[in-house]
C-alpha atoms as a PDB file:
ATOM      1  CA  UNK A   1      50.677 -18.080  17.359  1.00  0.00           C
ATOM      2  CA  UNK A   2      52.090 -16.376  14.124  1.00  0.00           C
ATOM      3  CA  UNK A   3      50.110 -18.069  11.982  1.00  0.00           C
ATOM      4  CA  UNK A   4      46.966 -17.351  13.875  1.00  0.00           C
ATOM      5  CA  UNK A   5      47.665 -13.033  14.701  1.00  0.00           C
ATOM      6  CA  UNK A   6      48.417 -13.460  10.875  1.00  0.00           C
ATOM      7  CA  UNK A   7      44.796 -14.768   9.653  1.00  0.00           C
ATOM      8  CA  UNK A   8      43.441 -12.450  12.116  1.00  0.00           C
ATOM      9  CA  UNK A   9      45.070  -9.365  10.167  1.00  0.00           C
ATOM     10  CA  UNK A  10      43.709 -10.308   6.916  1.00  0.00           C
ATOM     11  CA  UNK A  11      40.393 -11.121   8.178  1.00  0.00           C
ATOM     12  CA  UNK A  12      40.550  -7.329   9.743  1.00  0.00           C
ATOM     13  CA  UNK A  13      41.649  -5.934   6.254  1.00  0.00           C
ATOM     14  CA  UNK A  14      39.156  -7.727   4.974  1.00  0.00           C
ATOM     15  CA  UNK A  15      36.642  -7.055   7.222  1.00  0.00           C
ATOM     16  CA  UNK A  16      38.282  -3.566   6.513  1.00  0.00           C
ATOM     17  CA  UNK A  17      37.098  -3.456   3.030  1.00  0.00           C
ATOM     18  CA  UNK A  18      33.639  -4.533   3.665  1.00  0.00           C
ATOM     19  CA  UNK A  19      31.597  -1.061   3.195  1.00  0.00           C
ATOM     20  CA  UNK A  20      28.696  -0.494   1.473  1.00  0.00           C
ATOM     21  CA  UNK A  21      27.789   2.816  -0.011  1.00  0.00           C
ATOM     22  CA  UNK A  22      25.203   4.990   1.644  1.00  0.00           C
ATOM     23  CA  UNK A  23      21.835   4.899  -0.758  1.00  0.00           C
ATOM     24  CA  UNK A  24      18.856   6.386  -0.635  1.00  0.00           C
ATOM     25  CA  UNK A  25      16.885   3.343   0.169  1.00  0.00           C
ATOM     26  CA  UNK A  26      19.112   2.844   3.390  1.00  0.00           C
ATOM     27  CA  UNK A  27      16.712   2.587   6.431  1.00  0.00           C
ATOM     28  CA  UNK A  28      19.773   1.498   9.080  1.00  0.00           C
ATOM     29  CA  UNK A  29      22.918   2.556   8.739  1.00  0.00           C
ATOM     30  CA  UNK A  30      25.551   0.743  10.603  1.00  0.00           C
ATOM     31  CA  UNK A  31      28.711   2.002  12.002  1.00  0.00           C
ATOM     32  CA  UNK A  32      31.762   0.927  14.074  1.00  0.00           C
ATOM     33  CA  UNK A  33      34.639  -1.264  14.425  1.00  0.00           C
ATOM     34  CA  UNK A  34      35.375  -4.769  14.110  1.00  0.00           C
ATOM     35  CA  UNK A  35      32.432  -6.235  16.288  1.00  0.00           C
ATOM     36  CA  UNK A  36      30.067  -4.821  13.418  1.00  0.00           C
ATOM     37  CA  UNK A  37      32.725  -5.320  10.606  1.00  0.00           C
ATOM     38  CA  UNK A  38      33.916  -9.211  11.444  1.00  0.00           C
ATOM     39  CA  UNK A  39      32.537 -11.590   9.088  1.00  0.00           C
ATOM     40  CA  UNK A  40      31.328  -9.314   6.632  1.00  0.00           C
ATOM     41  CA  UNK A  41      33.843 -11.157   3.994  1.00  0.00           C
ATOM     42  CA  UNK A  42      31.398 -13.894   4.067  1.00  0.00           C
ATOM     43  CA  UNK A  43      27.705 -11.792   4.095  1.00  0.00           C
ATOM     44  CA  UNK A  44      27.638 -12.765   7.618  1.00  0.00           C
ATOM     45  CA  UNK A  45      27.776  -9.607   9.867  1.00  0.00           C
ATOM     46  CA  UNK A  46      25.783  -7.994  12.308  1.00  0.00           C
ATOM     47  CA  UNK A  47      24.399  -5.767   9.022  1.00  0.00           C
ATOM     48  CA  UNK A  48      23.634  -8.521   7.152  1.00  0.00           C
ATOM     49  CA  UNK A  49      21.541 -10.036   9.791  1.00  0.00           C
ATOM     50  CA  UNK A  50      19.801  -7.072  10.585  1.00  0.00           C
ATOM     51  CA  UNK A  51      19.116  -6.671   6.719  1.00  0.00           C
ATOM     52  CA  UNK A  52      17.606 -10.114   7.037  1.00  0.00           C
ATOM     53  CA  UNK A  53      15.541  -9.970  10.322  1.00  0.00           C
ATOM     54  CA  UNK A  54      13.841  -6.583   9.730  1.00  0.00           C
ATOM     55  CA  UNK A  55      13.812  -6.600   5.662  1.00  0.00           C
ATOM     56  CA  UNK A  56      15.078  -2.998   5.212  1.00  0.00           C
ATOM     57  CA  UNK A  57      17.826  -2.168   3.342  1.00  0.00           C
ATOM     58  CA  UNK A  58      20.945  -1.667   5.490  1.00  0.00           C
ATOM     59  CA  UNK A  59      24.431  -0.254   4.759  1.00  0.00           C
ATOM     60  CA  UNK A  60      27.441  -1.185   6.630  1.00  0.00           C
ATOM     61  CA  UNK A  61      29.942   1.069   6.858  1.00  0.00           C
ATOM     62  CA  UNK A  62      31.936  -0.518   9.969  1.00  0.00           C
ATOM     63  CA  UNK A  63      35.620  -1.123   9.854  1.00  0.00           C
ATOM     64  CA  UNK A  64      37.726  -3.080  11.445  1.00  0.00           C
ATOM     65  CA  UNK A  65      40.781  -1.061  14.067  1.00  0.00           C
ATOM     66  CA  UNK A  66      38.279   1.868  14.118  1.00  0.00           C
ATOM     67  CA  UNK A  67      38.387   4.133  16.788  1.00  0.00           C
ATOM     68  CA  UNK A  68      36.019   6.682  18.599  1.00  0.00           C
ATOM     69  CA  UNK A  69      38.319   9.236  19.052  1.00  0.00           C
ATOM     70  CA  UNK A  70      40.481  10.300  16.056  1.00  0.00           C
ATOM     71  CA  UNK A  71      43.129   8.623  15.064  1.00  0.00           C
ATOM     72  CA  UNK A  72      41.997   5.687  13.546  1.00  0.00           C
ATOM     73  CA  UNK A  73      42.369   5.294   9.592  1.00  0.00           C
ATOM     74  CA  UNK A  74      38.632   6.012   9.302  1.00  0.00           C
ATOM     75  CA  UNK A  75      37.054   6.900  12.814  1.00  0.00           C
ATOM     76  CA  UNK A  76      33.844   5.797  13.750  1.00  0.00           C
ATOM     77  CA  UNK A  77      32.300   9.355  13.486  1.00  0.00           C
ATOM     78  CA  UNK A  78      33.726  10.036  10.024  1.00  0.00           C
ATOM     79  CA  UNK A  79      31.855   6.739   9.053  1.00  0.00           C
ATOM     80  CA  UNK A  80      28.497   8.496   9.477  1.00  0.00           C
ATOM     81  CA  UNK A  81      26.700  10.389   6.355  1.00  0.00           C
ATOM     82  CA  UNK A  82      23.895  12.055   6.754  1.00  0.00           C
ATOM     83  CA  UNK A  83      20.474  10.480   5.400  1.00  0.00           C
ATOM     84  CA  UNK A  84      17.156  10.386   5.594  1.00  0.00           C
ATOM     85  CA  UNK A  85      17.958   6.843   7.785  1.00  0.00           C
ATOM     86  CA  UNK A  86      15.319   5.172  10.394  1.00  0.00           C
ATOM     87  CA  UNK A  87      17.727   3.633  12.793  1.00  0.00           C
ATOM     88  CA  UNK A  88      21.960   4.158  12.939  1.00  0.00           C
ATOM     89  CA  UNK A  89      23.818   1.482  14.819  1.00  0.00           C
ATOM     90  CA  UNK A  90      26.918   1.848  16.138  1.00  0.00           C
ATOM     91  CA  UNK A  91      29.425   0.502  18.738  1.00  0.00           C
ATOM     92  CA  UNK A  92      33.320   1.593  19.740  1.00  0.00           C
ATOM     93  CA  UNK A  93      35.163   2.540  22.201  1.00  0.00           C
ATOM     94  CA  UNK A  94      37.589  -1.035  22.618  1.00  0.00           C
ATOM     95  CA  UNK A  95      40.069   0.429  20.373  1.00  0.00           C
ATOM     96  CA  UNK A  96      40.163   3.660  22.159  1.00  0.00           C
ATOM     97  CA  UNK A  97      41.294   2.093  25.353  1.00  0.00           C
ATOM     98  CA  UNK A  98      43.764  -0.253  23.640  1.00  0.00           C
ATOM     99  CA  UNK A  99      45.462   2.553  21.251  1.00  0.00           C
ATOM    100  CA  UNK A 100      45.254   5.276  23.924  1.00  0.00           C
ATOM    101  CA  UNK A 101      46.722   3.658  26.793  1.00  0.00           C
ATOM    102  CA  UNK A 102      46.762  -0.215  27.048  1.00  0.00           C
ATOM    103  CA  UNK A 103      44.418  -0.531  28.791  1.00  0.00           C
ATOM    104  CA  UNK A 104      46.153   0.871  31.893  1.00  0.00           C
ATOM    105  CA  UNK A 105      45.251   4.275  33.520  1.00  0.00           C
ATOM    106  CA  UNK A 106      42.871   4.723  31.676  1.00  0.00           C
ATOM    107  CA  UNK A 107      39.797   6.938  33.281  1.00  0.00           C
ATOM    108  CA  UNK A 108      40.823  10.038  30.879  1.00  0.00           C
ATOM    109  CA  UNK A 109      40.192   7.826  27.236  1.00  0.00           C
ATOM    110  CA  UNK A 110      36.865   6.777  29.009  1.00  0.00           C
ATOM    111  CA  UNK A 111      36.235  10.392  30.086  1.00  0.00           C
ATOM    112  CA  UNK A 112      36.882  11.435  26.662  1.00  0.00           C
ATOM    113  CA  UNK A 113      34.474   8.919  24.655  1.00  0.00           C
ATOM    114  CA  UNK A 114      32.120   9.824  27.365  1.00  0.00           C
ATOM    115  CA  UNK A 115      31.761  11.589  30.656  1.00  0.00           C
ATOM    116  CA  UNK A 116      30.695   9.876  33.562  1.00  0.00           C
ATOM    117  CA  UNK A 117      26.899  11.652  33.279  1.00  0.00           C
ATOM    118  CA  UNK A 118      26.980  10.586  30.239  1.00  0.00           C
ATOM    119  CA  UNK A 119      25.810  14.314  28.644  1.00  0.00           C
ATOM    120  CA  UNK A 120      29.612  14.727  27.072  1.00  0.00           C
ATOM    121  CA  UNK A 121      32.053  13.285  24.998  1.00  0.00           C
ATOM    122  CA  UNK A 122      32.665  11.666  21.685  1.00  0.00           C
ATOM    123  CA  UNK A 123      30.191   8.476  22.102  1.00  0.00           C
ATOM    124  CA  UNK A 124      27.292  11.570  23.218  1.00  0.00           C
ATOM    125  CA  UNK A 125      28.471  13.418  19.917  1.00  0.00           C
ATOM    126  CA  UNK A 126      28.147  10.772  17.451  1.00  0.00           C
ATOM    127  CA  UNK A 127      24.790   9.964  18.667  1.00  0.00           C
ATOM    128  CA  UNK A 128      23.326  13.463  19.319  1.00  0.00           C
ATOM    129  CA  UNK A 129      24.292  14.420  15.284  1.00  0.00           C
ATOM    130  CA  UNK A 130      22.566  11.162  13.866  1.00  0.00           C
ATOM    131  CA  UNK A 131      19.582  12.115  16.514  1.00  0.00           C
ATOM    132  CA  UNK A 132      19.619  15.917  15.240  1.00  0.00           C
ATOM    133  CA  UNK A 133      19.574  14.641  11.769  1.00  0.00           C
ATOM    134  CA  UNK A 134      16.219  12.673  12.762  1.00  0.00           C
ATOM    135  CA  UNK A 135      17.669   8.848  12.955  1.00  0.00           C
ATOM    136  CA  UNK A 136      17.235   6.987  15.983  1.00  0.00           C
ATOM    137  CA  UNK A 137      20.179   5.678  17.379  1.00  0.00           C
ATOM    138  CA  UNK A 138      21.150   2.458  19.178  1.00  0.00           C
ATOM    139  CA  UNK A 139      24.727   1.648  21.146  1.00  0.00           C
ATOM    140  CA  UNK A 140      25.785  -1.648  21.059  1.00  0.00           C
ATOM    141  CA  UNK A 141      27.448  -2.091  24.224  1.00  0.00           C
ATOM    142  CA  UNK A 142      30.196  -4.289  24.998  1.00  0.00           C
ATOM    143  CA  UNK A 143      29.915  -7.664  25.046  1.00  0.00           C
ATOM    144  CA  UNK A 144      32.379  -9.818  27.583  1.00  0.00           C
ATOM    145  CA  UNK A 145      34.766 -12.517  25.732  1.00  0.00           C
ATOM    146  CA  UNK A 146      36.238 -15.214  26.851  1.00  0.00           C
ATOM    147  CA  UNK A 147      39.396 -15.421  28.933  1.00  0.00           C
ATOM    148  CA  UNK A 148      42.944 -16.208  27.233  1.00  0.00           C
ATOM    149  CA  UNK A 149      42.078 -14.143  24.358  1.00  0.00           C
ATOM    150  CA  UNK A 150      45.102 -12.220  22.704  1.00  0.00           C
ATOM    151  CA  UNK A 151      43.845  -8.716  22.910  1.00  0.00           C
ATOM    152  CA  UNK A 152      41.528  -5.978  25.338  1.00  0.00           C
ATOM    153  CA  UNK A 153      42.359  -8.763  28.621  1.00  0.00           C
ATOM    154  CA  UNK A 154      42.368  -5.404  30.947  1.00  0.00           C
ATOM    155  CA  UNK A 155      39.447  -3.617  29.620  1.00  0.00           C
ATOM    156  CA  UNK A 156      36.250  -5.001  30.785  1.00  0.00           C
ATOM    157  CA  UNK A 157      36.172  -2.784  33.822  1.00  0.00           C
ATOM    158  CA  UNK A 158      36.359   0.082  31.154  1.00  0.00           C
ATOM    159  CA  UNK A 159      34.114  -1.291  28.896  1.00  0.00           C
ATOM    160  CA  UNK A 160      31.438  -1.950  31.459  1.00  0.00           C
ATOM    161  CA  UNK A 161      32.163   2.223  32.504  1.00  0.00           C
ATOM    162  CA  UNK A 162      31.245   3.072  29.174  1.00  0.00           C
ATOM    163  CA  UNK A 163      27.928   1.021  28.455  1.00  0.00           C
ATOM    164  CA  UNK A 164      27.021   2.027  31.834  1.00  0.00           C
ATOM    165  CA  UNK A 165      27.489   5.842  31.585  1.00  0.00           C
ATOM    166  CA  UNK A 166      25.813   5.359  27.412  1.00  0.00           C
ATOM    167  CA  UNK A 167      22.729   4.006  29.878  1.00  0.00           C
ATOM    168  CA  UNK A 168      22.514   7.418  31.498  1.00  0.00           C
ATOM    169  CA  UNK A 169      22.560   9.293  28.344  1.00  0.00           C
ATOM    170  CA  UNK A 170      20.009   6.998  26.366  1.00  0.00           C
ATOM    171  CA  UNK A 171      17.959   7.479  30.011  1.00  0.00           C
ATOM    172  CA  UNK A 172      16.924  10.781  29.097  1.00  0.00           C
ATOM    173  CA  UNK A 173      17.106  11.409  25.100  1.00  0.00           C
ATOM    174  CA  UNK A 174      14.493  10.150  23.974  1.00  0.00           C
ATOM    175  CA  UNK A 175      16.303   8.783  20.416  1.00  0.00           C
ATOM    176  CA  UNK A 176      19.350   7.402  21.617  1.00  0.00           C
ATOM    177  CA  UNK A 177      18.988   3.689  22.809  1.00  0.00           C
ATOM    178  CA  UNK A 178      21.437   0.963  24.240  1.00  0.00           C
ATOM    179  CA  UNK A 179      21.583  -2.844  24.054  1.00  0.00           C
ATOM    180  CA  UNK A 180      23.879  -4.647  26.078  1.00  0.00           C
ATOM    181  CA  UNK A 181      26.001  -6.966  24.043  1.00  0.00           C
ATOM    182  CA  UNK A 182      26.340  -9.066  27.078  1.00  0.00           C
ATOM    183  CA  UNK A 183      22.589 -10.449  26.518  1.00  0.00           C
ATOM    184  CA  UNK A 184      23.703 -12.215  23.168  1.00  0.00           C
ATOM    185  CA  UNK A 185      27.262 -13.803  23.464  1.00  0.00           C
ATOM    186  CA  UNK A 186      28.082 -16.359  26.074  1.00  0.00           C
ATOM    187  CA  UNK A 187      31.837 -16.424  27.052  1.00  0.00           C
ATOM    188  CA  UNK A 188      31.322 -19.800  28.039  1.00  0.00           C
ATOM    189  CA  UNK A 189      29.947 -20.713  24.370  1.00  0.00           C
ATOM    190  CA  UNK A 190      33.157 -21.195  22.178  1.00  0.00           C
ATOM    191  CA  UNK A 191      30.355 -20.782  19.578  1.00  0.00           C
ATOM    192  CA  UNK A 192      29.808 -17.870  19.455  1.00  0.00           C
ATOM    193  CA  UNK A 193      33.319 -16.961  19.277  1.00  0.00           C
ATOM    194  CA  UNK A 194      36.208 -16.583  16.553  1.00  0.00           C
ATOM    195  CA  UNK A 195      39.038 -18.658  16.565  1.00  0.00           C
ATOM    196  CA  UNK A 196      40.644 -15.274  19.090  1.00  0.00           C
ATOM    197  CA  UNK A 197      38.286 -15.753  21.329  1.00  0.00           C
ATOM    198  CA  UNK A 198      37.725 -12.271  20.599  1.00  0.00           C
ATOM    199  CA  UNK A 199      35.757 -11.843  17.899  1.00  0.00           C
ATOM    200  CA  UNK A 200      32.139 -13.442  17.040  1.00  0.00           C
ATOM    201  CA  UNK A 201      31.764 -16.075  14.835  1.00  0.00           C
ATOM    202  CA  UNK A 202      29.300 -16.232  12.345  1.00  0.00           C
ATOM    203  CA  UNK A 203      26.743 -17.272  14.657  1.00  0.00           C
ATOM    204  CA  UNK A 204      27.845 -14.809  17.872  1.00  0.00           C
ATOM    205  CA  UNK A 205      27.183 -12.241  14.735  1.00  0.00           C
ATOM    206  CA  UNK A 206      24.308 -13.252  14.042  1.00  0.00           C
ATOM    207  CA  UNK A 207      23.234 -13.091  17.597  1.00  0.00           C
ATOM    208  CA  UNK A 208      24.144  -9.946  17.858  1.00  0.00           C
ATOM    209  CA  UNK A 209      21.915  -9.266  15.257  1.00  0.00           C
ATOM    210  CA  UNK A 210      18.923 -10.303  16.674  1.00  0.00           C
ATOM    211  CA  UNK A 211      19.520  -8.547  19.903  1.00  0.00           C
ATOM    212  CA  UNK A 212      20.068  -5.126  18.121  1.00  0.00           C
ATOM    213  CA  UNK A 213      16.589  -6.139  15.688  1.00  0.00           C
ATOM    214  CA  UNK A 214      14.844  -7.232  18.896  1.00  0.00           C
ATOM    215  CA  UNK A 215      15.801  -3.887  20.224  1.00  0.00           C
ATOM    216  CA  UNK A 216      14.772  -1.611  17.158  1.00  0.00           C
ATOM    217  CA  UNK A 217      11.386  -3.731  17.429  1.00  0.00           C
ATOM    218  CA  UNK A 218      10.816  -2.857  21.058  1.00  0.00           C
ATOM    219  CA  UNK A 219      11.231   0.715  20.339  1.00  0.00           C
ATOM    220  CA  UNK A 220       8.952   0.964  17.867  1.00  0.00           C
ATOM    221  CA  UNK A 221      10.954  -0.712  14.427  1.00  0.00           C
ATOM    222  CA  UNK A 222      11.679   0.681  10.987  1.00  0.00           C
END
C-alpha cells in the first residue's frame, strides 16, 4: 500500500509539472486537475489527444491536487489566461469536496462551486470569464470509478450534484457546454483505469479525449 500511494505522488508531481505555455497559436486551452493532468508525463493526456483528434494546437495547463475554490497550490481558475482561444476545457470540483470536508456534509462546498440553479458559484465563474472573453467552454463532468479505490469513495452523490446543476447552466448560455465523463470510462473496464482505480490510464485518457473532441465537433468544432 506504501509503495503504491508513493508512485501515485510522483506521478501527481509529475503530472504536476506537465504545463504548457499559453501561445498564440493555442485554439483549446485546457484546464483542471488531475483527470486532465494524469498521464501527461508520457504525451498521453486528455490534451494530447484532443491535440491529435482535432489537429489544433492545444495547451495544457491542468495540474494535478487542483482545486475550484482557492486553496489549491494553483487553482483551477488561476490556470486560465486570457486568449484569443476557440474552445477552453476544464473539469474540478473532486478536490473541493475531498479538501473541504471529506466528503461528509458537504452541500455548502457543492453550493459554493455551484448553486443548485446553476446561475452562481465558482464552476459558473470560471466559465462565464472564458465565455466573456469569446471562448467556448466545455465541463467535463465527473466520471464514476471503480469501487475499492483509495480516494473520493463518498463523493459520487456530490459529484453527480455538480454535473447535474453545470447541465442547468450550459441549458441556457449559449457557450458553455457539458459532457458527461460517465459516457467514456467504464468502472467495470480495469482498462481504462490506473493502477488506483482512480485515475485513467492511458487509454481511459484517451477516451476521454474523444468524448470531449466528439463534443466540440457536435457544437460546431474549432
Amino acid at each position: 500500500m506504501r509503495s503504491l500511494l508513493a508512485l501515485i505522488g510522483l506521478l501527481a508531481l509529475l503530472a504536476g509539472c506537465a504545463s504548457e505555455p499559453v501561445t498564440r497559436r493555442t485554439e483549446i486551452l485546457v484546464l483542471g486537475d488531475s483527470v486532465m493532468a494524469w498521464n501527461g508525463w508520457s504525451g498521453r493526456a486528455v490534451a494530447d489527444g484532443l491535440e491529435q483528434r482535432l489537429g489544433v494546437p492545444v495547451s495544457d495547463r491542468s495540474r494535478a491536487g487542483a482545486t475550484i475554490l482557492p486553496g489549491a497550490s494553483r487553482p483551477i481558475p488561476e490556470q486560465y489566461r486570457t486568449g484569443d482561444f476557440g474552445w477552453v476545457v476544464f473539469d474540478g470540483g473532486a478536490n473541493d469536496l475531498r479538501r473541504c470536508c471529506d466528503c461528509r456534509a458537504c452541500d455548502e462546498v457543492v453550493d459554493l462551486l455551484i448553486s443548485r440553479d446553476g446561475s452562481a458559484g465558482a464552476i459558473a465563474d470560471l466559465a462565464r470569464r472564458a465565455a466573456g472573453d469569446g471562448a467556448r467552454v466545455m465541463y467535463l463532468g465527473a466520471y464514476r470509478a471503480p469501487t475499492g479505490r483509495l480516494l473520493f469513495g463518498g463523493c459520487d452523490d456530490e459529484l453527480d450534484e455538480i454535473d447535474r446543476r453545470v447541465m442547468r447552466l450550459a441549458a441556457r448560455e449559449p457557450k458553455i457546454f457539458f459532457v458527461s465523463g460517465k459516457r467514456a470510462l467504464d468502472p467495470e473496464n480495469a482498462r481504462h483505469f490506473f493502477i488506483d482505480r482512480l485515475h485513467p490510464s492511458p487509454e481511459g485518457s484517451a477516451r476521454l479525449a474523444a468524448l470531449i473532441a466528439g463534443a466540440i465537433e457536435r457544437a460546431g468544432g474549432v
